[in-house]
PDB file of N, CA and C in Angstrom:
ATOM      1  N   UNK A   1      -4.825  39.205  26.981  1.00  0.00           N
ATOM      2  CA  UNK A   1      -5.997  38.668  26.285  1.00  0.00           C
ATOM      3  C   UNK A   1      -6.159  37.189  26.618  1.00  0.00           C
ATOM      4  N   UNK A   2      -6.912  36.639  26.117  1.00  0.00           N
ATOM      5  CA  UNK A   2      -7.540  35.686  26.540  1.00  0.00           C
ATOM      6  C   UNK A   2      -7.146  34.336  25.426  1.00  0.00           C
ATOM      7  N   UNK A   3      -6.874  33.190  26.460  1.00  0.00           N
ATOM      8  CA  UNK A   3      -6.080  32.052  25.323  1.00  0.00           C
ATOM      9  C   UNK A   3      -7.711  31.648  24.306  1.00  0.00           C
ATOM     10  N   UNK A   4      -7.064  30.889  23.313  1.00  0.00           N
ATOM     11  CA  UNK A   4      -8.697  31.138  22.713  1.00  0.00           C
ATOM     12  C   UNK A   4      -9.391  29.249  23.199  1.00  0.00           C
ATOM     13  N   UNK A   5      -8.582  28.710  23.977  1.00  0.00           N
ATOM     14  CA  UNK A   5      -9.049  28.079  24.458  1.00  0.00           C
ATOM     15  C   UNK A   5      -9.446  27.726  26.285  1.00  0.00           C
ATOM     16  N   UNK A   6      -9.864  29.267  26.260  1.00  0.00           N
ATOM     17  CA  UNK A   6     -10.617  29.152  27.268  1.00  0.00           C
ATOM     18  C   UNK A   6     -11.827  29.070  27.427  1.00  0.00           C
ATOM     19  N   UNK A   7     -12.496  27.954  27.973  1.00  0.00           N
ATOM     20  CA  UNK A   7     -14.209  28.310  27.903  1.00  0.00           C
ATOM     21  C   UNK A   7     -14.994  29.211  28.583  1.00  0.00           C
ATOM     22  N   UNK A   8     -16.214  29.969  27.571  1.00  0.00           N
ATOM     23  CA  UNK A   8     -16.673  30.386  28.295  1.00  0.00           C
ATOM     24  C   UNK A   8     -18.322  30.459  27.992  1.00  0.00           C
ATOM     25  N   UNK A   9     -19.198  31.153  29.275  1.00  0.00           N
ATOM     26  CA  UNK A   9     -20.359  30.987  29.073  1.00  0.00           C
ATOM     27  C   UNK A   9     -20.963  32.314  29.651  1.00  0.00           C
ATOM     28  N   UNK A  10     -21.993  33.214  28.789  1.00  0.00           N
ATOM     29  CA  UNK A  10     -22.418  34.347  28.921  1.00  0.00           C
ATOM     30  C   UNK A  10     -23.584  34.362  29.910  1.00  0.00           C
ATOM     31  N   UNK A  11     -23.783  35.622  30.832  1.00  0.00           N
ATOM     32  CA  UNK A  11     -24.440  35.828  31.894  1.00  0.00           C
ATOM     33  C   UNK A  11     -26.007  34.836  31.907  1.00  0.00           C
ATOM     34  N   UNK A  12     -26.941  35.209  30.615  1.00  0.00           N
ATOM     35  CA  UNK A  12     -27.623  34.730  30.221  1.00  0.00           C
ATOM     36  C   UNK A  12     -27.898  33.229  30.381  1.00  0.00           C
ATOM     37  N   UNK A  13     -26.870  32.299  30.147  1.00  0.00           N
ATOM     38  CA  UNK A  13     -26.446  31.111  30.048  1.00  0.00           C
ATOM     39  C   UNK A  13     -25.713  30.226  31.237  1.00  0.00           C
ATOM     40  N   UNK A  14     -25.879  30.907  32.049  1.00  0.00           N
ATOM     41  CA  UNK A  14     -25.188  30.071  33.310  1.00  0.00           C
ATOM     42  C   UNK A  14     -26.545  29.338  33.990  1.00  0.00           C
ATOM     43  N   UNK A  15     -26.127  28.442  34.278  1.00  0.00           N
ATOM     44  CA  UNK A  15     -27.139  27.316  34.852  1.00  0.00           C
ATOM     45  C   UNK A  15     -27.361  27.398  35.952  1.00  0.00           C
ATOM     46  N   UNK A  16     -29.300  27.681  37.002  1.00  0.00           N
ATOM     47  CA  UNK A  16     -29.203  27.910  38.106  1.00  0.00           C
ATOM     48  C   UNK A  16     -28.598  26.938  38.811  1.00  0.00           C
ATOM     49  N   UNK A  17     -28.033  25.895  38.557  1.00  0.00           N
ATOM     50  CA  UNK A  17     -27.174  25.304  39.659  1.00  0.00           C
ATOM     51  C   UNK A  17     -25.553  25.219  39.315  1.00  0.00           C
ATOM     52  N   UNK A  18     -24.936  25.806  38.608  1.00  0.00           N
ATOM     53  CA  UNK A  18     -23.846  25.646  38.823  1.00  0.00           C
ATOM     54  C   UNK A  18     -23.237  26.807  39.908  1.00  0.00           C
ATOM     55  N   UNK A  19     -21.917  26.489  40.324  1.00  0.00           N
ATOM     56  CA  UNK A  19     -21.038  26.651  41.632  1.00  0.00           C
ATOM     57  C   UNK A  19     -20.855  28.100  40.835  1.00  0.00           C
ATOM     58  N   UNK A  20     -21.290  29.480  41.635  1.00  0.00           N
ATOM     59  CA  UNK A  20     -20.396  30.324  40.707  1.00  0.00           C
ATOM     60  C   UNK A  20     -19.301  30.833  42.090  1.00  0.00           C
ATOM     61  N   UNK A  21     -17.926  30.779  40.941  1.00  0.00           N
ATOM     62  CA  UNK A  21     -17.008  31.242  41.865  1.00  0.00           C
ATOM     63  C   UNK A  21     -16.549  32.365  41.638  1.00  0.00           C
ATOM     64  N   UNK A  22     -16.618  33.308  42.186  1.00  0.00           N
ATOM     65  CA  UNK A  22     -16.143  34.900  42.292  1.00  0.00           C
ATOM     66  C   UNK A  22     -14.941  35.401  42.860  1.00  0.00           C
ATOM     67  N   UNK A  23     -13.935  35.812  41.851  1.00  0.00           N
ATOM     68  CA  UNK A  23     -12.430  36.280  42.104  1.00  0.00           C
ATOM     69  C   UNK A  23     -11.981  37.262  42.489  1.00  0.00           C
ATOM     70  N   UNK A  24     -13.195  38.520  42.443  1.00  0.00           N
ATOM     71  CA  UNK A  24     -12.251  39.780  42.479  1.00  0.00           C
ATOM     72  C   UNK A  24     -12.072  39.903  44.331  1.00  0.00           C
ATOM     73  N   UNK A  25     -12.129  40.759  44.587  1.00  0.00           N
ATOM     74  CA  UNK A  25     -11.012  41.392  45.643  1.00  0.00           C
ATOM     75  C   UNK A  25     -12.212  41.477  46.734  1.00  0.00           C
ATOM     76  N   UNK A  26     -11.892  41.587  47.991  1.00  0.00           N
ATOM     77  CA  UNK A  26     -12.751  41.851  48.883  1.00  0.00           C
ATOM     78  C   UNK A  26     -14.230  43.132  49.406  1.00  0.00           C
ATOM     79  N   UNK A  27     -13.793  43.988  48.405  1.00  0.00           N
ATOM     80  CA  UNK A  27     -14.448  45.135  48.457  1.00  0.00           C
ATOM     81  C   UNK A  27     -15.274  45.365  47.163  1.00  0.00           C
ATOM     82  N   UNK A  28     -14.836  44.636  46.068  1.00  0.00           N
ATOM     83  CA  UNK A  28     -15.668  44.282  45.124  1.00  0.00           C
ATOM     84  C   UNK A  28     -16.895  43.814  45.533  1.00  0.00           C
ATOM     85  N   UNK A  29     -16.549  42.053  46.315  1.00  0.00           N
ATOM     86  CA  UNK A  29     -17.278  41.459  46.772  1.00  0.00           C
ATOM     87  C   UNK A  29     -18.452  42.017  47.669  1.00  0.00           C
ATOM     88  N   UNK A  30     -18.306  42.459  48.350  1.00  0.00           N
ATOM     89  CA  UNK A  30     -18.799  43.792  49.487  1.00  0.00           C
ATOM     90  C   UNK A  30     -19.983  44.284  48.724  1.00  0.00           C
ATOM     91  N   UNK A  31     -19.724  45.088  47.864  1.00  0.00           N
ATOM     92  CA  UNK A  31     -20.638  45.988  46.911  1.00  0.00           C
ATOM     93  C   UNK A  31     -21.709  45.247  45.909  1.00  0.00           C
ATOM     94  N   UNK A  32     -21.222  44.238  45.468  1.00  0.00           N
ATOM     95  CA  UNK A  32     -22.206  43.356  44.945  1.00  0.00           C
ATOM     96  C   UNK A  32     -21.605  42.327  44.610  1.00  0.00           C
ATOM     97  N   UNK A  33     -22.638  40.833  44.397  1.00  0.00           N
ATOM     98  CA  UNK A  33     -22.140  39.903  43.848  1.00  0.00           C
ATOM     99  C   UNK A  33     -23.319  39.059  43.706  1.00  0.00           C
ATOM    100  N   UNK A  34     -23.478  38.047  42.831  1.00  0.00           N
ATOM    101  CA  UNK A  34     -24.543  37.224  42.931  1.00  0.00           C
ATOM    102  C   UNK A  34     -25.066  36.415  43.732  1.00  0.00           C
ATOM    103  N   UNK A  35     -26.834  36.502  43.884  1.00  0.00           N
ATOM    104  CA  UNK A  35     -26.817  35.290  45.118  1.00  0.00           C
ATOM    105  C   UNK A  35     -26.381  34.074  45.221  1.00  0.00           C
ATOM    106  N   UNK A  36     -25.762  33.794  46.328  1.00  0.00           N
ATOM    107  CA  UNK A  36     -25.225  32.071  46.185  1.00  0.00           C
ATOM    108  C   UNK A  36     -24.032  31.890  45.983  1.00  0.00           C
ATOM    109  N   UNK A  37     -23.362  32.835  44.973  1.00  0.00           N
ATOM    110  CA  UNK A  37     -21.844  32.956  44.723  1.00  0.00           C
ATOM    111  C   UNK A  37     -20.796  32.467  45.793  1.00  0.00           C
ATOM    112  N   UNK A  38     -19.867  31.746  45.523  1.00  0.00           N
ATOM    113  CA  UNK A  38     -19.026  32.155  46.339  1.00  0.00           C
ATOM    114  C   UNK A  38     -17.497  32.644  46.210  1.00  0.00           C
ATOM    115  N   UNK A  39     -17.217  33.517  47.598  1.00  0.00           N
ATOM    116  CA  UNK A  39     -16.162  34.206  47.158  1.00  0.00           C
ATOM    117  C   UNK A  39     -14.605  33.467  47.137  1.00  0.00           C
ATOM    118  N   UNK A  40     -13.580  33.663  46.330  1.00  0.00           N
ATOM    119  CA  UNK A  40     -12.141  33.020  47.143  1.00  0.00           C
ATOM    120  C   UNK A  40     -11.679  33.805  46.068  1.00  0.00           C
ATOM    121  N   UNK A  41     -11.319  35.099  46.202  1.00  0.00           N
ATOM    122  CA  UNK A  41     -10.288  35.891  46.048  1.00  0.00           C
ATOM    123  C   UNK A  41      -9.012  35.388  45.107  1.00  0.00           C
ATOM    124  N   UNK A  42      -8.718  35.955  43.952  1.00  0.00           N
ATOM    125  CA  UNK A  42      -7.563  35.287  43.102  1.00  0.00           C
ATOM    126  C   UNK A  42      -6.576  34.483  43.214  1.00  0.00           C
ATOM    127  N   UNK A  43      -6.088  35.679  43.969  1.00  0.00           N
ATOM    128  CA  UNK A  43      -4.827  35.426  44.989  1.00  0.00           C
ATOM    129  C   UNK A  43      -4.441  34.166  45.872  1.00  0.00           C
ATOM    130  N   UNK A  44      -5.673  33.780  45.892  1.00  0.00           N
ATOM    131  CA  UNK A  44      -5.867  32.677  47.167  1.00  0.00           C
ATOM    132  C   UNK A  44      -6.429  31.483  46.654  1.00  0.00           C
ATOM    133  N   UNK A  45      -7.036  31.746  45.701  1.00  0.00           N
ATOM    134  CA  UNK A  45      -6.940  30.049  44.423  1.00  0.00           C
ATOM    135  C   UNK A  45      -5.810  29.471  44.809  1.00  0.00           C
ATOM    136  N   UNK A  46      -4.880  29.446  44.359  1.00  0.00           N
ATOM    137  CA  UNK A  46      -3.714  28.459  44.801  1.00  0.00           C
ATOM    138  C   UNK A  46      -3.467  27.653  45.968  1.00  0.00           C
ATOM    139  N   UNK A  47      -3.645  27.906  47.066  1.00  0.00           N
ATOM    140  CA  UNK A  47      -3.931  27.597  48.124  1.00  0.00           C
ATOM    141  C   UNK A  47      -5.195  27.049  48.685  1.00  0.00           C
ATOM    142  N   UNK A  48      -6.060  27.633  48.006  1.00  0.00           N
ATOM    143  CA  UNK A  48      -8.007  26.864  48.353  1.00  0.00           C
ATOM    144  C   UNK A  48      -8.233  26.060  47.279  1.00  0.00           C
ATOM    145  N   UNK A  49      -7.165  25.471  46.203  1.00  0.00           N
ATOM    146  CA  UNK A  49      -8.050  24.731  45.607  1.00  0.00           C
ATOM    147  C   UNK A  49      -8.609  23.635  45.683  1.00  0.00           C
ATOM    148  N   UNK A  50      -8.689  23.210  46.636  1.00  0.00           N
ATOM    149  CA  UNK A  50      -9.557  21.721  47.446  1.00  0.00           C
ATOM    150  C   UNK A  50     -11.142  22.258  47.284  1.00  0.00           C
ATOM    151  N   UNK A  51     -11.100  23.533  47.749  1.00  0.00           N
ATOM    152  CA  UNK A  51     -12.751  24.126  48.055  1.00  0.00           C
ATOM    153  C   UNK A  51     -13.264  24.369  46.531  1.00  0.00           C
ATOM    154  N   UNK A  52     -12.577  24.037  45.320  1.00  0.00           N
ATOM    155  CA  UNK A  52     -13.641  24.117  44.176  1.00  0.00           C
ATOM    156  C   UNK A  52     -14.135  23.006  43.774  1.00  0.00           C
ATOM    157  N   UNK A  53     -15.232  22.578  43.219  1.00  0.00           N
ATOM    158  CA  UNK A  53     -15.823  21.570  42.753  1.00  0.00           C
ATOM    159  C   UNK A  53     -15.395  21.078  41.603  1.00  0.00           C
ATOM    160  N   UNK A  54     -14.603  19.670  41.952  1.00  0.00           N
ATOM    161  CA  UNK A  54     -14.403  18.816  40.102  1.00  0.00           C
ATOM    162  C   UNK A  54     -15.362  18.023  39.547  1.00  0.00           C
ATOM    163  N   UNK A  55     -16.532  18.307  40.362  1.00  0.00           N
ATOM    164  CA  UNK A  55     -17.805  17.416  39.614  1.00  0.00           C
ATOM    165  C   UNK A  55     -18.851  18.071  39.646  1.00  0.00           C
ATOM    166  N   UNK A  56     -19.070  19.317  39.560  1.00  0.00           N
ATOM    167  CA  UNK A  56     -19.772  20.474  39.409  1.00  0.00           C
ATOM    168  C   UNK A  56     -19.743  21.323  37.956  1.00  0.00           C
ATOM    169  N   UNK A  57     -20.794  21.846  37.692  1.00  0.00           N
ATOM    170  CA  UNK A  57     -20.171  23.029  36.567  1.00  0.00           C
ATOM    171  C   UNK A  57     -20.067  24.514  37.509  1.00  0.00           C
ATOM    172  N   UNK A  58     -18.513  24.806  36.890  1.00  0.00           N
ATOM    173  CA  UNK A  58     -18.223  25.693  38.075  1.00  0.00           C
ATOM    174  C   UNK A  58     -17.633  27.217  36.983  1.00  0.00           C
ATOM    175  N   UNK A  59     -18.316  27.744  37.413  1.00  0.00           N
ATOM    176  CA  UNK A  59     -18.525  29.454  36.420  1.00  0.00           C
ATOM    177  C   UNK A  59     -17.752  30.172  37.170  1.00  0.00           C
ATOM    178  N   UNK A  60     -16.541  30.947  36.466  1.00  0.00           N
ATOM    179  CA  UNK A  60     -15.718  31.660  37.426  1.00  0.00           C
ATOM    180  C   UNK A  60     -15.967  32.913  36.787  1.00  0.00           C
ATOM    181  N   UNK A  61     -16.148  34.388  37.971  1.00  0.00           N
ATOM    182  CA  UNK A  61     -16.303  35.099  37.046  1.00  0.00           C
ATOM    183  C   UNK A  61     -15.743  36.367  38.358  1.00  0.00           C
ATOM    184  N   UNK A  62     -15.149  37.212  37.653  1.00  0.00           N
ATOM    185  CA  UNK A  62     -14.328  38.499  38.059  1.00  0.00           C
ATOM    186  C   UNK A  62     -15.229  39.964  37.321  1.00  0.00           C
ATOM    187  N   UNK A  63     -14.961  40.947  37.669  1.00  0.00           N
ATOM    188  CA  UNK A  63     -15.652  41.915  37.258  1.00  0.00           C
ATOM    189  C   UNK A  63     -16.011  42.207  35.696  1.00  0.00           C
ATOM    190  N   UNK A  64     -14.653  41.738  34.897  1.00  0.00           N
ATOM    191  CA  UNK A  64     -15.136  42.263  33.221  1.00  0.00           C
ATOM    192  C   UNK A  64     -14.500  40.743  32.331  1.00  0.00           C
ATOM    193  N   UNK A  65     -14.036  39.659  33.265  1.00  0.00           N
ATOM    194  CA  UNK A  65     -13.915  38.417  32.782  1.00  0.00           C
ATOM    195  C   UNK A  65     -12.224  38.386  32.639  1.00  0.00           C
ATOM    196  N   UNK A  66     -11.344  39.195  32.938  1.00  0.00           N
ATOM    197  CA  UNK A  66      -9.863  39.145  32.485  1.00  0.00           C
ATOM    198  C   UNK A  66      -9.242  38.343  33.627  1.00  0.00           C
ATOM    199  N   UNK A  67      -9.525  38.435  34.480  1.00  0.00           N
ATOM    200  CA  UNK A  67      -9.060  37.966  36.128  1.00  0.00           C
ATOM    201  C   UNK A  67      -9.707  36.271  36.256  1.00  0.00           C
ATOM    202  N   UNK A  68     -11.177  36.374  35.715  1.00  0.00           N
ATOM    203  CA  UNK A  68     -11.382  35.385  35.689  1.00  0.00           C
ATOM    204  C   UNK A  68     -10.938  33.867  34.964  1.00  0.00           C
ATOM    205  N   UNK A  69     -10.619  34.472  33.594  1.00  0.00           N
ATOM    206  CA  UNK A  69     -10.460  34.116  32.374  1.00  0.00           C
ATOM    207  C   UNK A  69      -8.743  33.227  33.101  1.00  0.00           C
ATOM    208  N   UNK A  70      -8.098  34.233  33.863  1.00  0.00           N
ATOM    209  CA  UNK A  70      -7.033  33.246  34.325  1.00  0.00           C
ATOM    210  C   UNK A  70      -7.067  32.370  35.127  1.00  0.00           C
ATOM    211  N   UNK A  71      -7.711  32.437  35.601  1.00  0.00           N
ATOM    212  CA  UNK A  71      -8.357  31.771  37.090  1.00  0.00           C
ATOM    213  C   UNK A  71      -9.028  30.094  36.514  1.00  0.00           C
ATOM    214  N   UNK A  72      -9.333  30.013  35.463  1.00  0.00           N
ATOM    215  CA  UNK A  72     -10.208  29.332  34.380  1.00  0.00           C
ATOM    216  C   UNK A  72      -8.989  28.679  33.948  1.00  0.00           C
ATOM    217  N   UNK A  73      -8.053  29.073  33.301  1.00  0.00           N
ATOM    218  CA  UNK A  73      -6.753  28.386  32.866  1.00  0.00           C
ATOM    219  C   UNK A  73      -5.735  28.375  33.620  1.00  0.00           C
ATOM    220  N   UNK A  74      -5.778  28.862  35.011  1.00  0.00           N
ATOM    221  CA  UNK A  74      -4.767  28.112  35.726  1.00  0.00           C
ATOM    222  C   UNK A  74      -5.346  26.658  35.978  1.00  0.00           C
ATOM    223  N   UNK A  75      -6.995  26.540  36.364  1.00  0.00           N
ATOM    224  CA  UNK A  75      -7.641  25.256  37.054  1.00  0.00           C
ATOM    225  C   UNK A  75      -7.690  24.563  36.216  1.00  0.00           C
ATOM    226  N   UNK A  76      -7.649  24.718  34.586  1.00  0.00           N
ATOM    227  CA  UNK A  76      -7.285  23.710  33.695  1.00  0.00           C
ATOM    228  C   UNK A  76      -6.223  23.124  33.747  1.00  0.00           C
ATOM    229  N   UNK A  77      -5.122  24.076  33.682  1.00  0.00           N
ATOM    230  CA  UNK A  77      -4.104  23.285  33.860  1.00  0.00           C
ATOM    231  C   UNK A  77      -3.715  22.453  35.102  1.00  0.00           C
ATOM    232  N   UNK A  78      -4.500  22.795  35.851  1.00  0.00           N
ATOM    233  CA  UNK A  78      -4.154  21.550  36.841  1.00  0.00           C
ATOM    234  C   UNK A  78      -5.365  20.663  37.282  1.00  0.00           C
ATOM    235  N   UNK A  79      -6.258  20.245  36.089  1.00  0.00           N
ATOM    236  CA  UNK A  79      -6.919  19.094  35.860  1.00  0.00           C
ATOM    237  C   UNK A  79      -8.389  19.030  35.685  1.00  0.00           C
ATOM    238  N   UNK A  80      -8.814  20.563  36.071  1.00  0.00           N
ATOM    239  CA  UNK A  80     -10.170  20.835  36.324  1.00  0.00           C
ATOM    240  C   UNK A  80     -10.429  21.038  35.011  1.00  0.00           C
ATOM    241  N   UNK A  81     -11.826  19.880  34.696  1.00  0.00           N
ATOM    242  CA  UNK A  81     -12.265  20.077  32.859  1.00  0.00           C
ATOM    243  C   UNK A  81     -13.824  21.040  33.106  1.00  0.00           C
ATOM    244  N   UNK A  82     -14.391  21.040  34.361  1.00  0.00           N
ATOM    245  CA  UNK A  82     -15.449  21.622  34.258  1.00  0.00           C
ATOM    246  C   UNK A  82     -15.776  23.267  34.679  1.00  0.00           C
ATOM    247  N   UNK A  83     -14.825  23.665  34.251  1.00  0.00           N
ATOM    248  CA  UNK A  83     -14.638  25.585  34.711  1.00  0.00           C
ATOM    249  C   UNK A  83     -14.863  26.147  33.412  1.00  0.00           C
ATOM    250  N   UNK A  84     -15.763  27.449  33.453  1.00  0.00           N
ATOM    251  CA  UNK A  84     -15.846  27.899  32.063  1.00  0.00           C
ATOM    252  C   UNK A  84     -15.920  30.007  33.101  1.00  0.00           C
ATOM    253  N   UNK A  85     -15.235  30.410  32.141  1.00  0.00           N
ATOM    254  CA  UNK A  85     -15.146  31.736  32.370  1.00  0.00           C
ATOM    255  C   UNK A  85     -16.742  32.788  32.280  1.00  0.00           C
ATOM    256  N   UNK A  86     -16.890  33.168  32.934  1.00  0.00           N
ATOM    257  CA  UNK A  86     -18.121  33.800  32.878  1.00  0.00           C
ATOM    258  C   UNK A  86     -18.094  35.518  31.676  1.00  0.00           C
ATOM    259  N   UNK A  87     -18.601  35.366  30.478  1.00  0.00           N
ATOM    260  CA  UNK A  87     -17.951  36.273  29.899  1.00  0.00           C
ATOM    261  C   UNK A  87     -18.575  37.784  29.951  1.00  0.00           C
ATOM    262  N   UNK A  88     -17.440  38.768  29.964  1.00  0.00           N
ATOM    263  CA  UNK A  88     -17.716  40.190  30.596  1.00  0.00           C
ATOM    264  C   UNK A  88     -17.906  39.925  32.159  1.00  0.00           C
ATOM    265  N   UNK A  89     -18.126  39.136  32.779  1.00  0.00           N
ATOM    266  CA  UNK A  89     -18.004  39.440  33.982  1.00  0.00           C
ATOM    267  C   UNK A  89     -18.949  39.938  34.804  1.00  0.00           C
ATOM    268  N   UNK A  90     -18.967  40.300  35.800  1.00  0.00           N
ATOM    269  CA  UNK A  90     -20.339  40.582  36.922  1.00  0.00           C
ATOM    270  C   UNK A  90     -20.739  42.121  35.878  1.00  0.00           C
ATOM    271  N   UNK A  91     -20.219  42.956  35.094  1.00  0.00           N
ATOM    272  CA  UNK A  91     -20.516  43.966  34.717  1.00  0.00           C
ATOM    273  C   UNK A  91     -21.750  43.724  33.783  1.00  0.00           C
ATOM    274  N   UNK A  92     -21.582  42.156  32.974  1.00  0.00           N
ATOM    275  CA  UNK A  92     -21.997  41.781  31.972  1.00  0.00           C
ATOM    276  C   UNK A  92     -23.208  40.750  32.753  1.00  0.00           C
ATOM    277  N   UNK A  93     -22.843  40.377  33.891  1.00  0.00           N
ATOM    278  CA  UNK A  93     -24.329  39.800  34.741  1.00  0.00           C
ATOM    279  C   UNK A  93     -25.112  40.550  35.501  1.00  0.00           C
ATOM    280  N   UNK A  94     -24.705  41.787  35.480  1.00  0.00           N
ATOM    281  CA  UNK A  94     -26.182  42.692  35.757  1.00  0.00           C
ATOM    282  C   UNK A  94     -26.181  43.648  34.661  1.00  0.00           C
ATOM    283  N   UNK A  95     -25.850  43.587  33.772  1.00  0.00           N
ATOM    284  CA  UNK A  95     -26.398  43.939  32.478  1.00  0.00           C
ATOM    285  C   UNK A  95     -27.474  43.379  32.038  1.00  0.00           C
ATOM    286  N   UNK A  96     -27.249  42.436  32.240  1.00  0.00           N
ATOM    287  CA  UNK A  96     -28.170  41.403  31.525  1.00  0.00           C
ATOM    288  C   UNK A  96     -29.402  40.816  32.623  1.00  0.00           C
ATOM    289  N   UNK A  97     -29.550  41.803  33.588  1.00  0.00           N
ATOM    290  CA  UNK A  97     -30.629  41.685  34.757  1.00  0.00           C
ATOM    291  C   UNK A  97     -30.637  40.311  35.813  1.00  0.00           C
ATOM    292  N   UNK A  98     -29.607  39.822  35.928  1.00  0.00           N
ATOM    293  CA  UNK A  98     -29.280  38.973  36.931  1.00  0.00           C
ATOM    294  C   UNK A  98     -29.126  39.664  38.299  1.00  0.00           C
ATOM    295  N   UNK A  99     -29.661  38.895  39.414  1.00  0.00           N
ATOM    296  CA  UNK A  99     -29.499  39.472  40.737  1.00  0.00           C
ATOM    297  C   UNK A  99     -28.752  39.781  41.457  1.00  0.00           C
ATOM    298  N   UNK A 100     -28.183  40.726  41.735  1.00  0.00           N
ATOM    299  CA  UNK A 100     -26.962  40.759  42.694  1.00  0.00           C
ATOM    300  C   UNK A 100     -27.756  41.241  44.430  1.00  0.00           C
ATOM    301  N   UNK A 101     -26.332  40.745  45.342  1.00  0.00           N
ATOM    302  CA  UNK A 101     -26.707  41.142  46.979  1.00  0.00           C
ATOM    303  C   UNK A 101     -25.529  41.546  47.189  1.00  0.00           C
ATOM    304  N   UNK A 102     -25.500  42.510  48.220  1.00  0.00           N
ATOM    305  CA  UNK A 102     -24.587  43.387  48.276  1.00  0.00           C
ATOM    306  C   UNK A 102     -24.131  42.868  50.306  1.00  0.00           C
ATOM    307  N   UNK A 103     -23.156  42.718  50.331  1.00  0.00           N
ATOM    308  CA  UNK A 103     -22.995  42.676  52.438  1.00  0.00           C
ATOM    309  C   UNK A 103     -23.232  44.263  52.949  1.00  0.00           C
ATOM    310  N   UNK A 104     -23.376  45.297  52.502  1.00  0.00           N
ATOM    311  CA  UNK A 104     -22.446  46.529  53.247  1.00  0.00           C
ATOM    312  C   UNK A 104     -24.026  47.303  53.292  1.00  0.00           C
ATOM    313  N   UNK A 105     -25.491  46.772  53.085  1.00  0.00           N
ATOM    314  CA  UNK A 105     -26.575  47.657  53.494  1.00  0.00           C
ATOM    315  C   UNK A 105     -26.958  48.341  52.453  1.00  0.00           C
ATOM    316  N   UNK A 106     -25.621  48.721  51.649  1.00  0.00           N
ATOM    317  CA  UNK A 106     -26.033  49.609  50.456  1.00  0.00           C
ATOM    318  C   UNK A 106     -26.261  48.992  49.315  1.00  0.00           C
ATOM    319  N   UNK A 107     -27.324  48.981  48.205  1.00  0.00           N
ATOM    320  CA  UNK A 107     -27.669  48.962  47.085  1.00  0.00           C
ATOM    321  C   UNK A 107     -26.845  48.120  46.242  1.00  0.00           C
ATOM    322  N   UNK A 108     -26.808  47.283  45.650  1.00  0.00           N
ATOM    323  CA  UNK A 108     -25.854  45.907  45.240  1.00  0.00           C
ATOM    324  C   UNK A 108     -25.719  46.640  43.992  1.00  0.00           C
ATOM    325  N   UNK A 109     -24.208  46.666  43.671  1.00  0.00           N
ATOM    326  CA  UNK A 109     -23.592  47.298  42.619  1.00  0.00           C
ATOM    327  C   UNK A 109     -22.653  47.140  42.201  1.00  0.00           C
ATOM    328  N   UNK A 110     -22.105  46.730  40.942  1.00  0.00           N
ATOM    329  CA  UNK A 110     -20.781  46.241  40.107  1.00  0.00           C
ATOM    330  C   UNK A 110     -19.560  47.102  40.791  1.00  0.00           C
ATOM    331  N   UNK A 111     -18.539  47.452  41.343  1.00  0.00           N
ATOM    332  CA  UNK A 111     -17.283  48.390  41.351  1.00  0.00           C
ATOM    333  C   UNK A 111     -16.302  47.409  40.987  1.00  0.00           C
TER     334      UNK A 111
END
């Protein structure tokens, strides 16, 4: 579960210019994701974190927000104040009729 001081901000509520950064896995990504998004894989935060923005508002968001939600409090703890968890997750941003693009030809869709 989720520390209760993690921030977060619902599909609805994300600002067209903030950085959104997208965690899940490569084949997730594939199938859908939002326009503009960009991808860097969980796993690989640790190693890319030069490529996130500390003077940006930067929305991290994973498929149902659990993946993300860590991703959000690891970058706190190492200094980043402007990350807020995207809540529910890409399931919960095309719920809520936000755009997704898909790479693979086929029909842009949450998996």
């Amino acid at each position: 579960m989720f520390a209760a001081n993690i921030p977060s901000v619902t599909a609805t509520e994300v600002p067209a210019d903030a950085y959104l950064l997208d965690v899940r896995e490569p084949d997730e990504w594939t199938a859908g994701h939002a326009p503009g998004a960009h991808h860097l894989p969980m796993m690989e935060v640790p190693a890319r974190m030069s490529e996130i923005p500390t003077d940006a508002d930067v929305v991290v968001v994973c498929r149902s927000g659990g993946r993300s939600g860590q991703v959000v409090g690891y970058l706190m703890n190492n200094g980043w104040d402007n990350v807020r968890n995207l809540d529910g997750g890409m399931r919960q941003w095309a719920a809520a009729g936000r755009p997704l693009a898909s790479e693979d030809g086929q029909p842009a869709r949450v998996v």
